[in-house]
ModelCIF file with pLDDT and N, C-alpha, C, O atoms, coordinates in Angstrom:
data_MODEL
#
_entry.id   MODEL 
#
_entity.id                         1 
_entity.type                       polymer 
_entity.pdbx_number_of_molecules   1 
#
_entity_poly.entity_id                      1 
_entity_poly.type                           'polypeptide(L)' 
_entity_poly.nstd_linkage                   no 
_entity_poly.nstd_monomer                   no 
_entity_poly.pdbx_seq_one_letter_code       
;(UNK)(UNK)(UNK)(UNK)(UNK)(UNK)(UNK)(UNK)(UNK)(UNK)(UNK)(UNK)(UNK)(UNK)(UNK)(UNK)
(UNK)(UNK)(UNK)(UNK)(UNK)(UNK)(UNK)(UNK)(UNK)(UNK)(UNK)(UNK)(UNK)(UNK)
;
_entity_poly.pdbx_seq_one_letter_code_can   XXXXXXXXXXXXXXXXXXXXXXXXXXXXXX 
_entity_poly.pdbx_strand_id                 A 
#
loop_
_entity_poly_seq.entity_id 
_entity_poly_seq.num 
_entity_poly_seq.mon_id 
_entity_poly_seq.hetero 
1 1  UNK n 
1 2  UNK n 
1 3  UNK n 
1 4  UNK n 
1 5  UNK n 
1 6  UNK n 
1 7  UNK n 
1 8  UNK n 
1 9  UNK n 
1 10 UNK n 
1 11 UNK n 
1 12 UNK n 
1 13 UNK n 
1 14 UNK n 
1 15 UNK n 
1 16 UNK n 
1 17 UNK n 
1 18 UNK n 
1 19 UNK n 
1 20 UNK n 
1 21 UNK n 
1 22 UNK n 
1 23 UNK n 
1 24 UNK n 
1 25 UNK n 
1 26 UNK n 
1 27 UNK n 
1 28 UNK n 
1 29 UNK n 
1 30 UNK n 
#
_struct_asym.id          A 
_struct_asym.entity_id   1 
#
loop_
_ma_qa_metric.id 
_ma_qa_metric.mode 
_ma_qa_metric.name 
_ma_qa_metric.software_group_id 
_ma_qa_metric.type 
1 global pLDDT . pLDDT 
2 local  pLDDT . pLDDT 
#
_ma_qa_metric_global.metric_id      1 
_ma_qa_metric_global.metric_value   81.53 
_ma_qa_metric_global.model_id       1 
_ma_qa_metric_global.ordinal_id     1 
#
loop_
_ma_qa_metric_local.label_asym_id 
_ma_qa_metric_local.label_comp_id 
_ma_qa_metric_local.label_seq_id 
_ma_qa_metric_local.metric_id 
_ma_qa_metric_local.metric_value 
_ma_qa_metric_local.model_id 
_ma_qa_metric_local.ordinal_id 
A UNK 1  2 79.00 1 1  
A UNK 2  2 83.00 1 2  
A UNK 3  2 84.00 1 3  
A UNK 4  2 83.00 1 4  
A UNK 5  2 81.00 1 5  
A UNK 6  2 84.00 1 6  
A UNK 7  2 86.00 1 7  
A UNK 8  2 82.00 1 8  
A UNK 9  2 80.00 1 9  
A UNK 10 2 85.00 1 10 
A UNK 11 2 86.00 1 11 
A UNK 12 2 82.00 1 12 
A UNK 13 2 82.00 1 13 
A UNK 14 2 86.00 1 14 
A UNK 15 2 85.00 1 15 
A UNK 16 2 81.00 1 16 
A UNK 17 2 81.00 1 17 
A UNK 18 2 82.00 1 18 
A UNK 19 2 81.00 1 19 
A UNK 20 2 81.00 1 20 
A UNK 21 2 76.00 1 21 
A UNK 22 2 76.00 1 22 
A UNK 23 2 81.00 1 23 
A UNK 24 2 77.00 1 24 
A UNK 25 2 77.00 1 25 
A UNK 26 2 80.00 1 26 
A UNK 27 2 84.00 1 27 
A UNK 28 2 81.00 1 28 
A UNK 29 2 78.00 1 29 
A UNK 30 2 82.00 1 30 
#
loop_
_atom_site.group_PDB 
_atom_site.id 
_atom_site.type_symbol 
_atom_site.label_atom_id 
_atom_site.label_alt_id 
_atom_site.label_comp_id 
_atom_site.label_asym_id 
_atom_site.label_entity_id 
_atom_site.label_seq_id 
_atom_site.pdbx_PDB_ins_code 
_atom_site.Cartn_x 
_atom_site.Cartn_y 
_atom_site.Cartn_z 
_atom_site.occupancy 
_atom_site.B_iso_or_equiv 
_atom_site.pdbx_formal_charge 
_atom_site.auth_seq_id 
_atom_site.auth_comp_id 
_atom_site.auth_asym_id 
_atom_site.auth_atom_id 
_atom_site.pdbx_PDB_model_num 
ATOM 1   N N  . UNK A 1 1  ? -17.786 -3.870 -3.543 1.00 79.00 ? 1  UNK A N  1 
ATOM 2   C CA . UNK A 1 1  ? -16.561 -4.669 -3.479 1.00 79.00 ? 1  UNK A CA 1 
ATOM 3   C C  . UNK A 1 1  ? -15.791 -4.645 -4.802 1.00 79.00 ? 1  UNK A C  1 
ATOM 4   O O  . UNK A 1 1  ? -14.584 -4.830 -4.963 1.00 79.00 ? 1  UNK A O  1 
ATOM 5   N N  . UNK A 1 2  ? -16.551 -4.432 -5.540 1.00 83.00 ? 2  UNK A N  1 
ATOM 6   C CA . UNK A 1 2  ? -16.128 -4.126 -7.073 1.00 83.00 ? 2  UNK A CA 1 
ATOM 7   C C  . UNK A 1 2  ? -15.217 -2.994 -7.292 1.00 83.00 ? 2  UNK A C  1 
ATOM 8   O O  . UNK A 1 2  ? -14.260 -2.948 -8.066 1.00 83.00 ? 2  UNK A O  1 
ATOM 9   N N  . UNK A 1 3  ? -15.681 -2.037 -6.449 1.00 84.00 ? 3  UNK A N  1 
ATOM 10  C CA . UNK A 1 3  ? -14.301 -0.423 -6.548 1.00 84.00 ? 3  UNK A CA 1 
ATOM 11  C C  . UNK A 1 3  ? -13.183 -0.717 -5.548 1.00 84.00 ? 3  UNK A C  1 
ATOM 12  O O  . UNK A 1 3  ? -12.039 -0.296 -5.716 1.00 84.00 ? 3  UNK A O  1 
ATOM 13  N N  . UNK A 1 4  ? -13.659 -1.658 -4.218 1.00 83.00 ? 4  UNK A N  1 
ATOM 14  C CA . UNK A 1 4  ? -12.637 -1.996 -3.310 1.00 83.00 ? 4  UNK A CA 1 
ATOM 15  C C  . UNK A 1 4  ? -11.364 -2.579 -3.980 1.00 83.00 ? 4  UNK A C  1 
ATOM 16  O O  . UNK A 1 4  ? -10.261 -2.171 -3.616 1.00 83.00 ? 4  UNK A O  1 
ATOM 17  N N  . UNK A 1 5  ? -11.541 -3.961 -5.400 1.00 81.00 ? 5  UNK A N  1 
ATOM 18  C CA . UNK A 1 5  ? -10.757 -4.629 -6.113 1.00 81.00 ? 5  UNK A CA 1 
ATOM 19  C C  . UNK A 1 5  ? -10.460 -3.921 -6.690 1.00 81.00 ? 5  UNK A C  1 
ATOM 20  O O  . UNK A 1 5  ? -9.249  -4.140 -6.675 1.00 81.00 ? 5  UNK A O  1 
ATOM 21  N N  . UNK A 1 6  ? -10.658 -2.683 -7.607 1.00 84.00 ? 6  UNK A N  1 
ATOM 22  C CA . UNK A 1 6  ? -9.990  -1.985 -8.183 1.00 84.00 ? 6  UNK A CA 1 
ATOM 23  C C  . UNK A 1 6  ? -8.927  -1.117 -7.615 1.00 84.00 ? 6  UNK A C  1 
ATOM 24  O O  . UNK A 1 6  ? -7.926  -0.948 -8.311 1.00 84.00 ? 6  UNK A O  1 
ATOM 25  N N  . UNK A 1 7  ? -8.993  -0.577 -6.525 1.00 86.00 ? 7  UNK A N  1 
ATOM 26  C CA . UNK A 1 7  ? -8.232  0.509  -5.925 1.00 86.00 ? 7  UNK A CA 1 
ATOM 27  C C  . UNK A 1 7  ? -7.350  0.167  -5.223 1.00 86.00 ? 7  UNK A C  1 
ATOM 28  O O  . UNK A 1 7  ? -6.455  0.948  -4.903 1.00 86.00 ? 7  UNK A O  1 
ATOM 29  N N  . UNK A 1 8  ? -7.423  -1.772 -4.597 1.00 82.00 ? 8  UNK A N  1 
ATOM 30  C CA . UNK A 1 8  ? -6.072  -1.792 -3.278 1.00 82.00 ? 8  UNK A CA 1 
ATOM 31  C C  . UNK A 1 8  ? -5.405  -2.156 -3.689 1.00 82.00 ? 8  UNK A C  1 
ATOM 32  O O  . UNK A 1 8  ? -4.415  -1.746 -3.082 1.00 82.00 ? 8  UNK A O  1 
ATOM 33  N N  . UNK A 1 9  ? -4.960  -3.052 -4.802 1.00 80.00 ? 9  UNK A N  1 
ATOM 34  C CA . UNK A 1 9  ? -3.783  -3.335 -5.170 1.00 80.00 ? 9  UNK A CA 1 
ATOM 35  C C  . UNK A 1 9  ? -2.636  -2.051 -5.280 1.00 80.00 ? 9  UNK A C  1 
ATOM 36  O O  . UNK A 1 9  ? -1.460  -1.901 -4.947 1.00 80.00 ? 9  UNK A O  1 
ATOM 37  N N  . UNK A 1 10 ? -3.892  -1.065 -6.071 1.00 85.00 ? 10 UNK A N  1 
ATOM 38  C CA . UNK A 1 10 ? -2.726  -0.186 -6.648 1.00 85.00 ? 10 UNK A CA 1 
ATOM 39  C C  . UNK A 1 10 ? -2.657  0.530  -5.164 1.00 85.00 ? 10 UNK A C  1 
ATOM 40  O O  . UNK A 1 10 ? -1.499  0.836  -4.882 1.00 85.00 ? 10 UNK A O  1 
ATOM 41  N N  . UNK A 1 11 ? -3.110  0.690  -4.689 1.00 86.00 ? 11 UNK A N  1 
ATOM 42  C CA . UNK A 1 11 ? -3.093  1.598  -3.114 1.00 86.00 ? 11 UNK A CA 1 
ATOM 43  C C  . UNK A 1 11 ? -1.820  1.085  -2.447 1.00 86.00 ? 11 UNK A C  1 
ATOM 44  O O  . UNK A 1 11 ? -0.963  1.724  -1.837 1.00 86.00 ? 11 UNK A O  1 
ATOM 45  N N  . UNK A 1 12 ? -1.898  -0.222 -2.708 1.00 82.00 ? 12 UNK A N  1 
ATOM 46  C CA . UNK A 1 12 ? -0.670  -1.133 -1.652 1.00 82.00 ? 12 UNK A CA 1 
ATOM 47  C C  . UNK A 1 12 ? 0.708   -1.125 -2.208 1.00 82.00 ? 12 UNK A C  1 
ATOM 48  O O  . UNK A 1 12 ? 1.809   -1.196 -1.661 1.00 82.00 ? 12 UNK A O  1 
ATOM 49  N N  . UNK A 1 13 ? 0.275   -1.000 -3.667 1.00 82.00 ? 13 UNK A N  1 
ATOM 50  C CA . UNK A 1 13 ? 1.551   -0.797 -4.486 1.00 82.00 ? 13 UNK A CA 1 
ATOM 51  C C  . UNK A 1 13 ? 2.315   0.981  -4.483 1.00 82.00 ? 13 UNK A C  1 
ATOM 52  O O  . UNK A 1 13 ? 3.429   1.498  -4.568 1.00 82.00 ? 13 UNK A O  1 
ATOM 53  N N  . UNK A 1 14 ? 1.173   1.307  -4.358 1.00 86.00 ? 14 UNK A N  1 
ATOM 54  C CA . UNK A 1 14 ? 2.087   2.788  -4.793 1.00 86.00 ? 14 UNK A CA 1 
ATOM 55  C C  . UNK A 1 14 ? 2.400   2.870  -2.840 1.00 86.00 ? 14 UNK A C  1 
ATOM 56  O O  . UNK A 1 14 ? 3.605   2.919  -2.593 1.00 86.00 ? 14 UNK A O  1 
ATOM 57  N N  . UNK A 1 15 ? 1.678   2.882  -1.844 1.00 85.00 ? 15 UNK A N  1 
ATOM 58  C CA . UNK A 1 15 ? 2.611   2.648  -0.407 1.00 85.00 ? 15 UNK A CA 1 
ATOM 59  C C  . UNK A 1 15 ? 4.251   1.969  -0.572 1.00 85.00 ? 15 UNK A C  1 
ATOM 60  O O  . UNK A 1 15 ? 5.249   2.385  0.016  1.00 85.00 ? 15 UNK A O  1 
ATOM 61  N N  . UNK A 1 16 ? 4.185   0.833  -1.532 1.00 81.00 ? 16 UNK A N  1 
ATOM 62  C CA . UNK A 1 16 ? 5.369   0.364  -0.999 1.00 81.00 ? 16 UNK A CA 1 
ATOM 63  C C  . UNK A 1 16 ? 6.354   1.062  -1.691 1.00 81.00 ? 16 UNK A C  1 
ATOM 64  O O  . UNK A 1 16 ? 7.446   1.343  -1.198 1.00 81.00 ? 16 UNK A O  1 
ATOM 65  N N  . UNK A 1 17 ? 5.893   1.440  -3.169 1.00 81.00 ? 17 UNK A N  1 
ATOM 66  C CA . UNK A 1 17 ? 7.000   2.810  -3.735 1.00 81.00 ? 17 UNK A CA 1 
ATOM 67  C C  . UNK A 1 17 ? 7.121   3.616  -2.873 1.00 81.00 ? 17 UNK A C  1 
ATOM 68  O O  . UNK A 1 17 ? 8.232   4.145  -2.909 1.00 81.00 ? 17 UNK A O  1 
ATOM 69  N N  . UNK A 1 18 ? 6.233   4.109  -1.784 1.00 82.00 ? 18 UNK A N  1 
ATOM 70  C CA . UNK A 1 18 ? 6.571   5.940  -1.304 1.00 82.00 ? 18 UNK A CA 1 
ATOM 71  C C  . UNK A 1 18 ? 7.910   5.870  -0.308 1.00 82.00 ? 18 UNK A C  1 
ATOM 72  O O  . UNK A 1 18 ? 8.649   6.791  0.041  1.00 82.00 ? 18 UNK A O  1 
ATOM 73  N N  . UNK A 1 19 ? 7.981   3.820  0.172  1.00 81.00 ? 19 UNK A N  1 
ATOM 74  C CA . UNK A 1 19 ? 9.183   4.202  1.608  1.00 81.00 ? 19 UNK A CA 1 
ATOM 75  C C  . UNK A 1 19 ? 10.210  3.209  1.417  1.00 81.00 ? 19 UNK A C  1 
ATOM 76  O O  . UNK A 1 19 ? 9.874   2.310  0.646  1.00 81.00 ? 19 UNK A O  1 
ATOM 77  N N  . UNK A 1 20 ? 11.300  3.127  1.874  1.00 81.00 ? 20 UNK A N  1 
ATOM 78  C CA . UNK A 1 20 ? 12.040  2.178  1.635  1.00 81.00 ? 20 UNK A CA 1 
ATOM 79  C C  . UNK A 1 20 ? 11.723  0.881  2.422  1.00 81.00 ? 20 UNK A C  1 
ATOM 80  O O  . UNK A 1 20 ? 11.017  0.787  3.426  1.00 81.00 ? 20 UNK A O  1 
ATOM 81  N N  . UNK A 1 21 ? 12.266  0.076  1.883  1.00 76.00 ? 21 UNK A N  1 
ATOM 82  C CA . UNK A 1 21 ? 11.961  -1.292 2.867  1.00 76.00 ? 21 UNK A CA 1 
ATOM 83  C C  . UNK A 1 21 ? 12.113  -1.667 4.357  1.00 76.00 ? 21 UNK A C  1 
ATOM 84  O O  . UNK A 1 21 ? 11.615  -2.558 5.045  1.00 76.00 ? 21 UNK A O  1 
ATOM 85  N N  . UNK A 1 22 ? 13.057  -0.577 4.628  1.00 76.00 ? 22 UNK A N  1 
ATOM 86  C CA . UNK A 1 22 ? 12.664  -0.655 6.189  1.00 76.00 ? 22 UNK A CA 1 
ATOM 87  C C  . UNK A 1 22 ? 11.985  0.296  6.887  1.00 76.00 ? 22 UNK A C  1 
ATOM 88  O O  . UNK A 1 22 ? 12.522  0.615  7.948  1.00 76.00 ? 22 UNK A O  1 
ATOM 89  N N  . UNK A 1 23 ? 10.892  0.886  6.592  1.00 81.00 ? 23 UNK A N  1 
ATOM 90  C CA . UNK A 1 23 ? 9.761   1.679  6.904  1.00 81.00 ? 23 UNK A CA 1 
ATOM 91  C C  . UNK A 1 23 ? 8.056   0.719  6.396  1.00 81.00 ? 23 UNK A C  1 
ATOM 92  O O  . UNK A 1 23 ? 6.886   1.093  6.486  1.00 81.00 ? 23 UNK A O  1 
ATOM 93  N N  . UNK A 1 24 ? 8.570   -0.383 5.959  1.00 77.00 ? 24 UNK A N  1 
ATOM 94  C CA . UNK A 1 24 ? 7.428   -1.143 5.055  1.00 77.00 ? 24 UNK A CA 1 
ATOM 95  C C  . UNK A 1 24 ? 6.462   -1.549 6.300  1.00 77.00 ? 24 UNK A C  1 
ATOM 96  O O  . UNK A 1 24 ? 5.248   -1.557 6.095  1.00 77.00 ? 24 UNK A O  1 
ATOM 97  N N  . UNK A 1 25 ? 6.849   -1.806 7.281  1.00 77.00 ? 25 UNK A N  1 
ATOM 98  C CA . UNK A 1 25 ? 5.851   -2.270 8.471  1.00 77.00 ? 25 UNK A CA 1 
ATOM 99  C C  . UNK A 1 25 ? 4.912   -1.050 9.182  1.00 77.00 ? 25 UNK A C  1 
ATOM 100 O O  . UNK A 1 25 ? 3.711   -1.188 9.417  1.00 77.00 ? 25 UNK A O  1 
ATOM 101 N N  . UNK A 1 26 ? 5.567   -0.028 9.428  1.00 80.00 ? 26 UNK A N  1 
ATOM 102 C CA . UNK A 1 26 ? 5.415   0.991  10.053 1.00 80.00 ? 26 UNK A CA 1 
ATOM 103 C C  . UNK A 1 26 ? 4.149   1.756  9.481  1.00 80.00 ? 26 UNK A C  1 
ATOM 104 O O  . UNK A 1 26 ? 3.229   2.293  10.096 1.00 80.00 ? 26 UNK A O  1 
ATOM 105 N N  . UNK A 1 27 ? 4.467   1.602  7.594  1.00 84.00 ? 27 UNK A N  1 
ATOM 106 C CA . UNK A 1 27 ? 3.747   2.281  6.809  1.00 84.00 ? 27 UNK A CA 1 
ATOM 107 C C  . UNK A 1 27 ? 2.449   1.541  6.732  1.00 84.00 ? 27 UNK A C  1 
ATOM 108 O O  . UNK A 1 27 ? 1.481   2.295  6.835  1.00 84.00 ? 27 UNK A O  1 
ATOM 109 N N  . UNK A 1 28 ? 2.104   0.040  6.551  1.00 81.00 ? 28 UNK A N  1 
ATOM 110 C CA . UNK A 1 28 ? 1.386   -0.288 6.189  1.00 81.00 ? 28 UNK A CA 1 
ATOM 111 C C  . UNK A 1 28 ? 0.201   -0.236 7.593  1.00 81.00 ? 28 UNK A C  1 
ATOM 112 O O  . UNK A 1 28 ? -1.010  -0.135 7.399  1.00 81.00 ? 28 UNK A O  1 
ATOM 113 N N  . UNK A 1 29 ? 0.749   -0.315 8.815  1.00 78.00 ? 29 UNK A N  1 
ATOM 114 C CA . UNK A 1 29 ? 0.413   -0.423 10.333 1.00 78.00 ? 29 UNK A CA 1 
ATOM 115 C C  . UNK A 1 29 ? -0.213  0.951  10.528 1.00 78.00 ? 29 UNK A C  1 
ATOM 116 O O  . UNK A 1 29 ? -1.254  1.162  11.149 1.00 78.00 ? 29 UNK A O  1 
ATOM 117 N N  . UNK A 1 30 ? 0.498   1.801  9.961  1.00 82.00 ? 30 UNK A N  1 
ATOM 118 C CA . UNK A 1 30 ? -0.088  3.153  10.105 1.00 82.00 ? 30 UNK A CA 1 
ATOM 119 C C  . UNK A 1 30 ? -1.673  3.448  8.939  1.00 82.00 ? 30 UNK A C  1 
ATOM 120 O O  . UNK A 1 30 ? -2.260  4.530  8.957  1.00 82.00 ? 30 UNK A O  1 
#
């Protein structure tokens, strides 16, 4: 759980850089 806390923030963060805000549901669902 220790590498899990390290990796999703930035995982969730660099997703929401890759799409614009109206692709934000689609992306995260996918």
């Amino acid at each position: 759980r220790l590498g899990k806390g390290l990796r999703s923030s930035p995982r969730d963060a660099l997703l929401a850089e890759s799409v614009p805000a109206s692709h934000r549901g689609i992306t995260y669902g996918l």
